[in-house]
N, C-alpha and C. Protein backbone atom coordinates (compact mmCIF):
# COMPACT_ATOMS: atom_id res chain seq x y z
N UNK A 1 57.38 -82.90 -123.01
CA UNK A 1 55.95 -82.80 -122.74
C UNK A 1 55.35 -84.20 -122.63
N UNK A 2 54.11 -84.50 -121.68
CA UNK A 2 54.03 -86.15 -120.97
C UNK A 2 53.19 -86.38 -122.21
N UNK A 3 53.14 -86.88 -123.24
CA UNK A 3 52.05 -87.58 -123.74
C UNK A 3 50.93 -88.61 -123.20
N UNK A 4 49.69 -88.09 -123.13
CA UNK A 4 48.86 -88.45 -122.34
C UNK A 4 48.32 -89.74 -123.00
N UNK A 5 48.22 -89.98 -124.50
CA UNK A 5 47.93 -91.41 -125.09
C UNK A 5 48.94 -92.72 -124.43
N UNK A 6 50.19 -92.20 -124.22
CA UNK A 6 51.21 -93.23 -123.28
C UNK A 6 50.56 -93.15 -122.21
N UNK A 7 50.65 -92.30 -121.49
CA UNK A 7 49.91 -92.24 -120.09
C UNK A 7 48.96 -93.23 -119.92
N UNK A 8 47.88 -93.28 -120.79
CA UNK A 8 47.03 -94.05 -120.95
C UNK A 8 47.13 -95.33 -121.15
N UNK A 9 47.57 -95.87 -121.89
CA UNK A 9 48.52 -97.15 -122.52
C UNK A 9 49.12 -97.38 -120.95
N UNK A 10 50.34 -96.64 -120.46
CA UNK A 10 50.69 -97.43 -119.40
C UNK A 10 50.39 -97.78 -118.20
N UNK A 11 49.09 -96.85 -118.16
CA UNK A 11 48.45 -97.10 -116.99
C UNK A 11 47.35 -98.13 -117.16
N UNK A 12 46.94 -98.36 -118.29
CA UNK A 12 45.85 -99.82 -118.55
C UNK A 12 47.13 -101.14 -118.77
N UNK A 13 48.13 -101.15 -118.85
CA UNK A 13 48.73 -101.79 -119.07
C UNK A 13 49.71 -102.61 -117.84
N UNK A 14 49.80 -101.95 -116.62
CA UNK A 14 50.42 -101.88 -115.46
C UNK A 14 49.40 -101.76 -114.63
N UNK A 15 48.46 -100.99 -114.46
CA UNK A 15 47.68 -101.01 -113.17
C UNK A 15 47.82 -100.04 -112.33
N UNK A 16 48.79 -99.64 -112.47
CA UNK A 16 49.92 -98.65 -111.35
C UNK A 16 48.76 -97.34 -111.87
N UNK A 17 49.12 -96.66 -110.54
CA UNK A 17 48.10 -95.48 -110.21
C UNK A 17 48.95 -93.99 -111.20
N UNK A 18 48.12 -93.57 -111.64
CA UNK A 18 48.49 -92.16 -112.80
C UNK A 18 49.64 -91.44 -112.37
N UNK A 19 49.31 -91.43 -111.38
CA UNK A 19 50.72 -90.29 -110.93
C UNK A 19 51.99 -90.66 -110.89
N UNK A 20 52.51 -92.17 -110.84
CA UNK A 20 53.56 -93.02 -110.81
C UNK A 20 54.16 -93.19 -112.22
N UNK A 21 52.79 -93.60 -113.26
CA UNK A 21 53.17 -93.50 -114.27
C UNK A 21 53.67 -92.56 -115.26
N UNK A 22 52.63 -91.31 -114.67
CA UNK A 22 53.30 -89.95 -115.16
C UNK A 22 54.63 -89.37 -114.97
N UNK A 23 54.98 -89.81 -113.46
CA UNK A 23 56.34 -89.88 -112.94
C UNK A 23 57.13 -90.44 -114.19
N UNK A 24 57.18 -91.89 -114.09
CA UNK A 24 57.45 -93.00 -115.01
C UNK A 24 58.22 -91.93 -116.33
N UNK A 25 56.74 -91.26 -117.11
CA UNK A 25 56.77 -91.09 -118.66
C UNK A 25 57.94 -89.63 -118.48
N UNK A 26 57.61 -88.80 -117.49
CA UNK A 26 58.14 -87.91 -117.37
C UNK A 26 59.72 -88.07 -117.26
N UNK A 27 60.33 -89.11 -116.51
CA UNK A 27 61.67 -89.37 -116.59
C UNK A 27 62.14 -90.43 -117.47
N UNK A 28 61.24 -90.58 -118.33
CA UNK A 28 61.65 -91.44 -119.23
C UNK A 28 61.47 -90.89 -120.88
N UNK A 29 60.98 -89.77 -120.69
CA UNK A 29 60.55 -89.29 -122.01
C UNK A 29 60.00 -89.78 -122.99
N UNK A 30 59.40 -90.29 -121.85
CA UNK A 30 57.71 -90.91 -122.82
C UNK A 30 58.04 -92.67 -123.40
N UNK A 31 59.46 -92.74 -122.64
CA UNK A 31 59.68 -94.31 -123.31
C UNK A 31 58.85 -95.35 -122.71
N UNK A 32 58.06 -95.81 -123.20
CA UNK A 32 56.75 -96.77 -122.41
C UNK A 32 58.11 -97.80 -122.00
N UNK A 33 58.83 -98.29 -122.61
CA UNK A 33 59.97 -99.71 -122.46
C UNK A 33 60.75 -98.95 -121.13
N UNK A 34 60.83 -97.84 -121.12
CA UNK A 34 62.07 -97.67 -119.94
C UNK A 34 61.22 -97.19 -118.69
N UNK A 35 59.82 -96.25 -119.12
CA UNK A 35 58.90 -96.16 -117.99
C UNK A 35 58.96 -97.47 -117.32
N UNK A 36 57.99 -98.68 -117.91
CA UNK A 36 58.10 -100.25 -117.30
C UNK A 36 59.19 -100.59 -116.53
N UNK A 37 60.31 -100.27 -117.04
CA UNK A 37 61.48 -100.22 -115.71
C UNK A 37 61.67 -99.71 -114.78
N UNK A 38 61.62 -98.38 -114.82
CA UNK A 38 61.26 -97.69 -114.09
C UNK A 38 60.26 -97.90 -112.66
N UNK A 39 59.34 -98.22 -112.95
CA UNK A 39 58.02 -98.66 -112.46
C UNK A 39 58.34 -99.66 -111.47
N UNK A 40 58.99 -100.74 -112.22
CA UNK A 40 59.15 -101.95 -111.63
C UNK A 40 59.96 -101.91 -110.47
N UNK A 41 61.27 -101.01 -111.40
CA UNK A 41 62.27 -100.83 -109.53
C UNK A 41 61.90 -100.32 -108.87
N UNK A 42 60.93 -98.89 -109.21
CA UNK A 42 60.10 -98.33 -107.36
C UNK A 42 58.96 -98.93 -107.18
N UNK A 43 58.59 -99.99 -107.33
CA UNK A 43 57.85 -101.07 -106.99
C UNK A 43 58.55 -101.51 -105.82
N UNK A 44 59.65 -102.25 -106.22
CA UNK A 44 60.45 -102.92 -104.99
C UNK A 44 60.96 -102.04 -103.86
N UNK A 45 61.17 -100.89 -104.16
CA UNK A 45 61.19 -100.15 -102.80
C UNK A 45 59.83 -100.24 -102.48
N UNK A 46 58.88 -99.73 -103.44
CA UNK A 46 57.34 -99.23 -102.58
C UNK A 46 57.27 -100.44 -101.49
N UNK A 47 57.16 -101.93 -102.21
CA UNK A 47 56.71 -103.18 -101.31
C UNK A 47 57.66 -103.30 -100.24
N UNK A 48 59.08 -102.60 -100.21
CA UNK A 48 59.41 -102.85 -98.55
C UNK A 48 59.41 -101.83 -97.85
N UNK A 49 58.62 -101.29 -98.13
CA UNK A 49 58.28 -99.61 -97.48
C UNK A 49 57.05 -100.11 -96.85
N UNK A 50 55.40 -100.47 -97.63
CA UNK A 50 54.39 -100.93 -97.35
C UNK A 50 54.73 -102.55 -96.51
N UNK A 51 55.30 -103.02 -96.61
CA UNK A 51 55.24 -104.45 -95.73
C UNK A 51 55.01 -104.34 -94.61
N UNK A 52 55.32 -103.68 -93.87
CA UNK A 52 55.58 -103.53 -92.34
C UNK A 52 53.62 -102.50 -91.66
N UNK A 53 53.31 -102.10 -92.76
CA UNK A 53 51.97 -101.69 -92.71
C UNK A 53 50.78 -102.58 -92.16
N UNK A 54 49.87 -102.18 -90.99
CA UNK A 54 48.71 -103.25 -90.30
C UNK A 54 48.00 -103.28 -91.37
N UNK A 55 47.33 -104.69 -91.82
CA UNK A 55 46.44 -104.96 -92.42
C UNK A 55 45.11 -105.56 -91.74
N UNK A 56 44.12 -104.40 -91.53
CA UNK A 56 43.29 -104.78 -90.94
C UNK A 56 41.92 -105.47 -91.80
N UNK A 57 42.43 -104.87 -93.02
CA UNK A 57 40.48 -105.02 -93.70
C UNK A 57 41.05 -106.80 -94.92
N UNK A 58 40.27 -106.47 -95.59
CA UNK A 58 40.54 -107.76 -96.68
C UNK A 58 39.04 -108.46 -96.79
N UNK A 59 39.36 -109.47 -97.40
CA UNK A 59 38.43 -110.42 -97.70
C UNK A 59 38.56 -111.98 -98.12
N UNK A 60 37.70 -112.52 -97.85
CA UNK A 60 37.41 -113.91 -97.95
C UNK A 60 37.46 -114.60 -99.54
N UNK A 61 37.89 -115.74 -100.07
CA UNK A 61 37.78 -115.54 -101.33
C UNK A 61 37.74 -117.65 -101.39
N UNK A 62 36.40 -118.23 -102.21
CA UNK A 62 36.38 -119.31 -101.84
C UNK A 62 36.53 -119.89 -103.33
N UNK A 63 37.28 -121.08 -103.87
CA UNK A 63 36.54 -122.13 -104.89
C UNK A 63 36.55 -123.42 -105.16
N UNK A 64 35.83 -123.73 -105.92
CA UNK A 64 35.09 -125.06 -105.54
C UNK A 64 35.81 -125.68 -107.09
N UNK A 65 36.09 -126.91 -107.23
CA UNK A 65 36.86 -127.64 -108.62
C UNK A 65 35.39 -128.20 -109.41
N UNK A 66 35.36 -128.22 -110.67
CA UNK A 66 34.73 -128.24 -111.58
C UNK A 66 34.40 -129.96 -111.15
N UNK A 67 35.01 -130.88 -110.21
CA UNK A 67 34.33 -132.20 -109.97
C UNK A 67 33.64 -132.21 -109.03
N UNK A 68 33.54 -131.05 -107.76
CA UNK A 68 33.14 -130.76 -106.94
C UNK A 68 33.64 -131.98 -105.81
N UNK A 69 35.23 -132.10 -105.94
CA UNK A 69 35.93 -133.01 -104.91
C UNK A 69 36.97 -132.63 -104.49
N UNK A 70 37.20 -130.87 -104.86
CA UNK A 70 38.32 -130.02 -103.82
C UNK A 70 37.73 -128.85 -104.15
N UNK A 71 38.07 -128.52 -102.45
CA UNK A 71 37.58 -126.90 -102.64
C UNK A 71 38.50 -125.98 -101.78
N UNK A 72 38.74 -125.30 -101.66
CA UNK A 72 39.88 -123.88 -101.11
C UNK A 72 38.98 -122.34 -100.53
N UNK A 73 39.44 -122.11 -99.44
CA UNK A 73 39.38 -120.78 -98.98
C UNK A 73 40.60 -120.35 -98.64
N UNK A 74 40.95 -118.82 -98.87
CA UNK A 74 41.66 -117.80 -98.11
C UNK A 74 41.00 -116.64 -97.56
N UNK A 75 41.95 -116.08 -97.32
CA UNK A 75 41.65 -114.78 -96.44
C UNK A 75 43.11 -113.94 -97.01
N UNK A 76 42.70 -112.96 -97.93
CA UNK A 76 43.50 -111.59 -98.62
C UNK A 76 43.23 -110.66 -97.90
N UNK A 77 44.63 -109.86 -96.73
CA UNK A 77 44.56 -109.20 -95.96
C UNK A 77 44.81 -108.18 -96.74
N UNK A 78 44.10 -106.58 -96.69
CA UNK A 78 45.06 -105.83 -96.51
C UNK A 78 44.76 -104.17 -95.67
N UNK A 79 45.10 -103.19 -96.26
CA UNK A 79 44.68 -101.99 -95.41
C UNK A 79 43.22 -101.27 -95.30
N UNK A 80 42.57 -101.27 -96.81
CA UNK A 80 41.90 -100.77 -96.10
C UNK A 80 40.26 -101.22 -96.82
N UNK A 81 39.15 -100.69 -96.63
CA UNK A 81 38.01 -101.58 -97.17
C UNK A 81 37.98 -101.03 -98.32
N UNK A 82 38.57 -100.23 -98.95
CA UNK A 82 38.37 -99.28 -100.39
C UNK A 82 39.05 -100.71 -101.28
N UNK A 83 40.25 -100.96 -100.93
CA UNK A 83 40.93 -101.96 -101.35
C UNK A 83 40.31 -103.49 -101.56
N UNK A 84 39.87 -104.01 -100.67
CA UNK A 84 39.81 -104.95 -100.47
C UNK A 84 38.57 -105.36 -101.27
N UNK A 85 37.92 -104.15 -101.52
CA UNK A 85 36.27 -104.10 -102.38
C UNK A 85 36.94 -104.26 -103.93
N UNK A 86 38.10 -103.70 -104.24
CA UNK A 86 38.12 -103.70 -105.57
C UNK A 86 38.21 -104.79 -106.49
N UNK A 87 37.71 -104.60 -107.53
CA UNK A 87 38.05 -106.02 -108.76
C UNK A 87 39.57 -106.50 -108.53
N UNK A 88 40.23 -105.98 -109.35
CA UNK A 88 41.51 -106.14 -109.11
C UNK A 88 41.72 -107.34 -108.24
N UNK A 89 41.65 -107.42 -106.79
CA UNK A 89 41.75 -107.82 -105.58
C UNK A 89 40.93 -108.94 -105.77
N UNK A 90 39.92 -108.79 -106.29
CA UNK A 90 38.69 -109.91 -106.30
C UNK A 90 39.25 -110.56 -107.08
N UNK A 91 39.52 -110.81 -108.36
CA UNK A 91 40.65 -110.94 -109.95
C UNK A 91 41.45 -111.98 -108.48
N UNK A 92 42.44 -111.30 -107.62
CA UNK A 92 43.46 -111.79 -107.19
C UNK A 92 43.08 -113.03 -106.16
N UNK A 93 42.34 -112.52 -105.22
CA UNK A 93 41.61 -114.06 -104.56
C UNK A 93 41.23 -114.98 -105.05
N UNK A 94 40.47 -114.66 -105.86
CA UNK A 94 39.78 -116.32 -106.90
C UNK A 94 40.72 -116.82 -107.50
N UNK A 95 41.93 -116.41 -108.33
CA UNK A 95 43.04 -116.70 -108.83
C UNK A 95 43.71 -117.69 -107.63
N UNK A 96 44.31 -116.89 -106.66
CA UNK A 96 45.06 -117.81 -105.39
C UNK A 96 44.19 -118.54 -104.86
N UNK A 97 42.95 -118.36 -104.87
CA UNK A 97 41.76 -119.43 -104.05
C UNK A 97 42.35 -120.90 -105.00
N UNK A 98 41.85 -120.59 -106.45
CA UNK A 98 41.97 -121.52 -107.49
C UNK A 98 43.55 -122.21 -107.15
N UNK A 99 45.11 -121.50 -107.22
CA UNK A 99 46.43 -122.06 -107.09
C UNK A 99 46.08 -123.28 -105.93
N UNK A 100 45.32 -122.73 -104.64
CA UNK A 100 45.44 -123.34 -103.47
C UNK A 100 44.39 -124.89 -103.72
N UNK A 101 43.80 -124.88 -104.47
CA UNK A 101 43.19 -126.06 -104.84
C UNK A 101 43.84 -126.82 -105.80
N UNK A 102 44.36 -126.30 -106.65
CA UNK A 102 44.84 -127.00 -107.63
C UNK A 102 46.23 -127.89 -106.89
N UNK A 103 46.94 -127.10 -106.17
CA UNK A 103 48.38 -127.56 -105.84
C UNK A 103 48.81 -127.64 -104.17
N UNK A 104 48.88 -129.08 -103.57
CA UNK A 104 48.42 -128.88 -101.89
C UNK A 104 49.43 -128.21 -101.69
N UNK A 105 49.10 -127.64 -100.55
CA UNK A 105 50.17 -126.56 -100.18
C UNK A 105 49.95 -126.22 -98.29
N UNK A 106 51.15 -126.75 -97.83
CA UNK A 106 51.12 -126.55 -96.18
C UNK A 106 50.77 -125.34 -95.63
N UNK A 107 51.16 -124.41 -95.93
CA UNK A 107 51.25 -123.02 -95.05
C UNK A 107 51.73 -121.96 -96.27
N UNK A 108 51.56 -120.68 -95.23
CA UNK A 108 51.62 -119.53 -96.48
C UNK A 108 53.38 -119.68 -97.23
N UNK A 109 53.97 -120.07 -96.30
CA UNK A 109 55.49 -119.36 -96.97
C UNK A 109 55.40 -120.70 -98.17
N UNK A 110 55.30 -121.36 -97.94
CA UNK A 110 54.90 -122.90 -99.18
C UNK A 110 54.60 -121.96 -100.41
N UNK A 111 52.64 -121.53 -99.81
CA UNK A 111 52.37 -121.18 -101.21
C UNK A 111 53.36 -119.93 -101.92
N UNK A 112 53.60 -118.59 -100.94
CA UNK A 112 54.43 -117.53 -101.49
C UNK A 112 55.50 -117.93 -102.50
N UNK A 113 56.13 -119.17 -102.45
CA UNK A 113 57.14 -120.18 -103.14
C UNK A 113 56.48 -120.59 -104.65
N UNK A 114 55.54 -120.98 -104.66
CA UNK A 114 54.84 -121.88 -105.41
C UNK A 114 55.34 -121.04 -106.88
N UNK A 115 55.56 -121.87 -108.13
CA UNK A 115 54.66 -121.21 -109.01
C UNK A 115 53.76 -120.91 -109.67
N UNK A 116 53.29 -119.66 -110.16
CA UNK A 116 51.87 -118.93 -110.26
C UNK A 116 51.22 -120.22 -111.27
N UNK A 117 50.18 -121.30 -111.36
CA UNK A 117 49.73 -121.75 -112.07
C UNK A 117 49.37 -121.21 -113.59
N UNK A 118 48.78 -120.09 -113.61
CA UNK A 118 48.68 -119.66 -115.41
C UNK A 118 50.00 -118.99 -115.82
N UNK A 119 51.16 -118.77 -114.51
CA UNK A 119 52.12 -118.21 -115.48
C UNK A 119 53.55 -118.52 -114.62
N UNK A 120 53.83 -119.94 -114.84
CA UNK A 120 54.93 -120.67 -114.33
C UNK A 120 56.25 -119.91 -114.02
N UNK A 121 56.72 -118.35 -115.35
CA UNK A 121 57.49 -117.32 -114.76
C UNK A 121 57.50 -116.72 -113.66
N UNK A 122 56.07 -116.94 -112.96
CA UNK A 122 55.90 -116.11 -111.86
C UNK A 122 55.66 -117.09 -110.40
N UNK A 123 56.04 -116.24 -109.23
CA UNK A 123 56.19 -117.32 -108.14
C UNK A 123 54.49 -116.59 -107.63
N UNK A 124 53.83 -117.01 -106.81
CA UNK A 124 52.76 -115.85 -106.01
C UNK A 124 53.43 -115.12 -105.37
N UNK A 125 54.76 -115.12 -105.12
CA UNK A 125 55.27 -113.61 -104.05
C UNK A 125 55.54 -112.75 -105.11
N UNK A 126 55.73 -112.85 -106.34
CA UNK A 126 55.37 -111.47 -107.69
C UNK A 126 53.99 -111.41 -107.59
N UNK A 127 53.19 -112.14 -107.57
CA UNK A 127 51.57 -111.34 -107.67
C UNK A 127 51.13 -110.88 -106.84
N UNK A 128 51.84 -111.55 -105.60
CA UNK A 128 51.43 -109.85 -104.12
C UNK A 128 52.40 -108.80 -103.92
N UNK A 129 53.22 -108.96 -105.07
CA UNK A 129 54.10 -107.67 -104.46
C UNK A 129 53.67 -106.73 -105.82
N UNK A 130 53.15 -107.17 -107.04
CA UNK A 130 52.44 -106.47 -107.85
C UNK A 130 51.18 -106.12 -107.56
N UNK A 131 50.32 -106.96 -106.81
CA UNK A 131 49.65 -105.88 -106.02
C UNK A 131 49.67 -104.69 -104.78
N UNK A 132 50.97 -104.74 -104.30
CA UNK A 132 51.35 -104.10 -103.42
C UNK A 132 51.33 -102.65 -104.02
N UNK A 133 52.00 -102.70 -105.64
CA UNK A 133 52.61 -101.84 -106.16
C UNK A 133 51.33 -101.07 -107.08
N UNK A 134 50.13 -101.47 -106.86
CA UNK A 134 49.30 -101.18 -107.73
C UNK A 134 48.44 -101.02 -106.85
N UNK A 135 48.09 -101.15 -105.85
CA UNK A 135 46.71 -100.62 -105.25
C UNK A 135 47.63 -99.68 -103.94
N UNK A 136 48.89 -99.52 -103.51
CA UNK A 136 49.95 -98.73 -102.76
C UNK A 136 49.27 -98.99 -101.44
N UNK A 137 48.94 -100.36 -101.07
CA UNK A 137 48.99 -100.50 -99.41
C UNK A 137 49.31 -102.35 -99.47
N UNK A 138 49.73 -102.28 -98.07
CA UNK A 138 50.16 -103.62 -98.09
C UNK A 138 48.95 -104.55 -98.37
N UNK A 139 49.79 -106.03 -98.88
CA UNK A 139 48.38 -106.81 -99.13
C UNK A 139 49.39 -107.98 -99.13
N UNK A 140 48.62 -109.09 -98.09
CA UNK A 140 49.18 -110.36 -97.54
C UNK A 140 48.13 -111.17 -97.60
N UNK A 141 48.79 -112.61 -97.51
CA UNK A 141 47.49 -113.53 -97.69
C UNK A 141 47.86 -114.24 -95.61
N UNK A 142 46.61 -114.05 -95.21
CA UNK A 142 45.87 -114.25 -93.65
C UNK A 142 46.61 -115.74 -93.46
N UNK A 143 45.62 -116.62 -94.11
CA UNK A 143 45.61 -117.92 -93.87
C UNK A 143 44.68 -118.93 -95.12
N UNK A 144 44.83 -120.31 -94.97
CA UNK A 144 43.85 -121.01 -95.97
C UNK A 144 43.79 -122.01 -95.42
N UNK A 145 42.45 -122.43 -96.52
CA UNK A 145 41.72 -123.96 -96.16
C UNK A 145 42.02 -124.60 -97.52
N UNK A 146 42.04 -125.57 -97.96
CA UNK A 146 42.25 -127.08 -98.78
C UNK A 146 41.33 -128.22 -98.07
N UNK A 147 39.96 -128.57 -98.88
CA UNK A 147 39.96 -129.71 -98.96
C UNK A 147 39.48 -130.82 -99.85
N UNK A 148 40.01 -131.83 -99.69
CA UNK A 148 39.61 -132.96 -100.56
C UNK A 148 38.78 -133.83 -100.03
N UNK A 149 37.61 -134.12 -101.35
CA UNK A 149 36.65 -135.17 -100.51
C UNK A 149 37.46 -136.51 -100.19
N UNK A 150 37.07 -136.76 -99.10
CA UNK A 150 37.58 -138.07 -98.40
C UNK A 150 38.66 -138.14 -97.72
N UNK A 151 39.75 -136.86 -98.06
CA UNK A 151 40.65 -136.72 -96.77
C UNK A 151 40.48 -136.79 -95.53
C-alpha cells in the first residue's frame, strides 16, 4: 500500500511530478532510497525521449554582478508557456544567468561542460536534464550574452 507521507517527502524532495513518484514508491515499496533510483534512471530515458522535442516558448533571464562591471543574459528554451512561467524555471535562469557571469564562457556546449558554480559535483548538463525530468518537456538553453565593462 503507497504511503502517501513518502509520496509527499519525495515529491518535495525531487520535484518530479506525483505520478512518477507514486510509480517510484509503488515499485519500490515505499523505499524513498531505491524510489530516488529509480527516478533517476527513468529520468535518463525521459531526457532522450524529450530532446528531440520543438522548443518554442521559454524565457529571457538577465544578471547584473554586485560591482555592476559584468552582466549576462540567456534565453531558456522550452515547450511550452505553462513551463516557462514557472518558478522552478525562473530558480533555473537566474542561477545559469549568474554561472554565465561569473565564469566566461564561449558558446553553449562550453557552458553545458562547465561546472555548476554552487555545486562543483554537478556539470549544467545535470541541471537541464533535471529539469527535463521534472517539468517532462524539453528545456535547452537558446543562446547568451557576457559582458564586461571595458571589453
Amino acid at each position: 500500500m503507497l504511503d502517501i507521507s513518502k509520496l509527499k517527502l519525495l515529491r518535495n524532495e525531487t520535484g518530479i511530478s506525483i505520478a512518477l513518484c507514486k510509480k517510484a514508491l509503488e515499485e519500490s515499496n515505499n523505499d524513498i532510497k531505491r524510489a530516488k533510483k529509480l527516478l533517476a534512471g527513468w529520468g535518463i530515458e525521459k531526457v532522450k525521449d524529450k530532446m528531440s522535442r520543438i522548443t518554442s516558448e521559454g524565457s529571457i533571464f538577465s544578471y547584473v554582478h554586485h560591482n555592476k562591471k559584468i552582466a549576462s543574459l540567456i534565453e531558456i528554451l522550452c515547450e511550452t508557456d505553462f513551463v516557462a512561467k514557472n518558478l522552478e524555471l525562473q530558480k533555473l535562469g537566474q542561477e545559469l544567468s549568474m554561472q554565465i557571469a561569473s565564469i566566461p564562457t564561449k558558446n553553449v556546449e562550453e557552458l553545458m561542460n562547465q561546472d555548476y558554480i554552487r555545486d562543483p559535483s554537478k556539470k549544467i548538463t545535470n541541471l537541464i536534464r533535471e529539469a527535463i525530468v521534472k517539468f517532462g518537456e524539453n528545456i535547452k538553453i537558446g543562446r547568451f550574452l557576457r559582458w564586461e565593462l571595458g571589453e
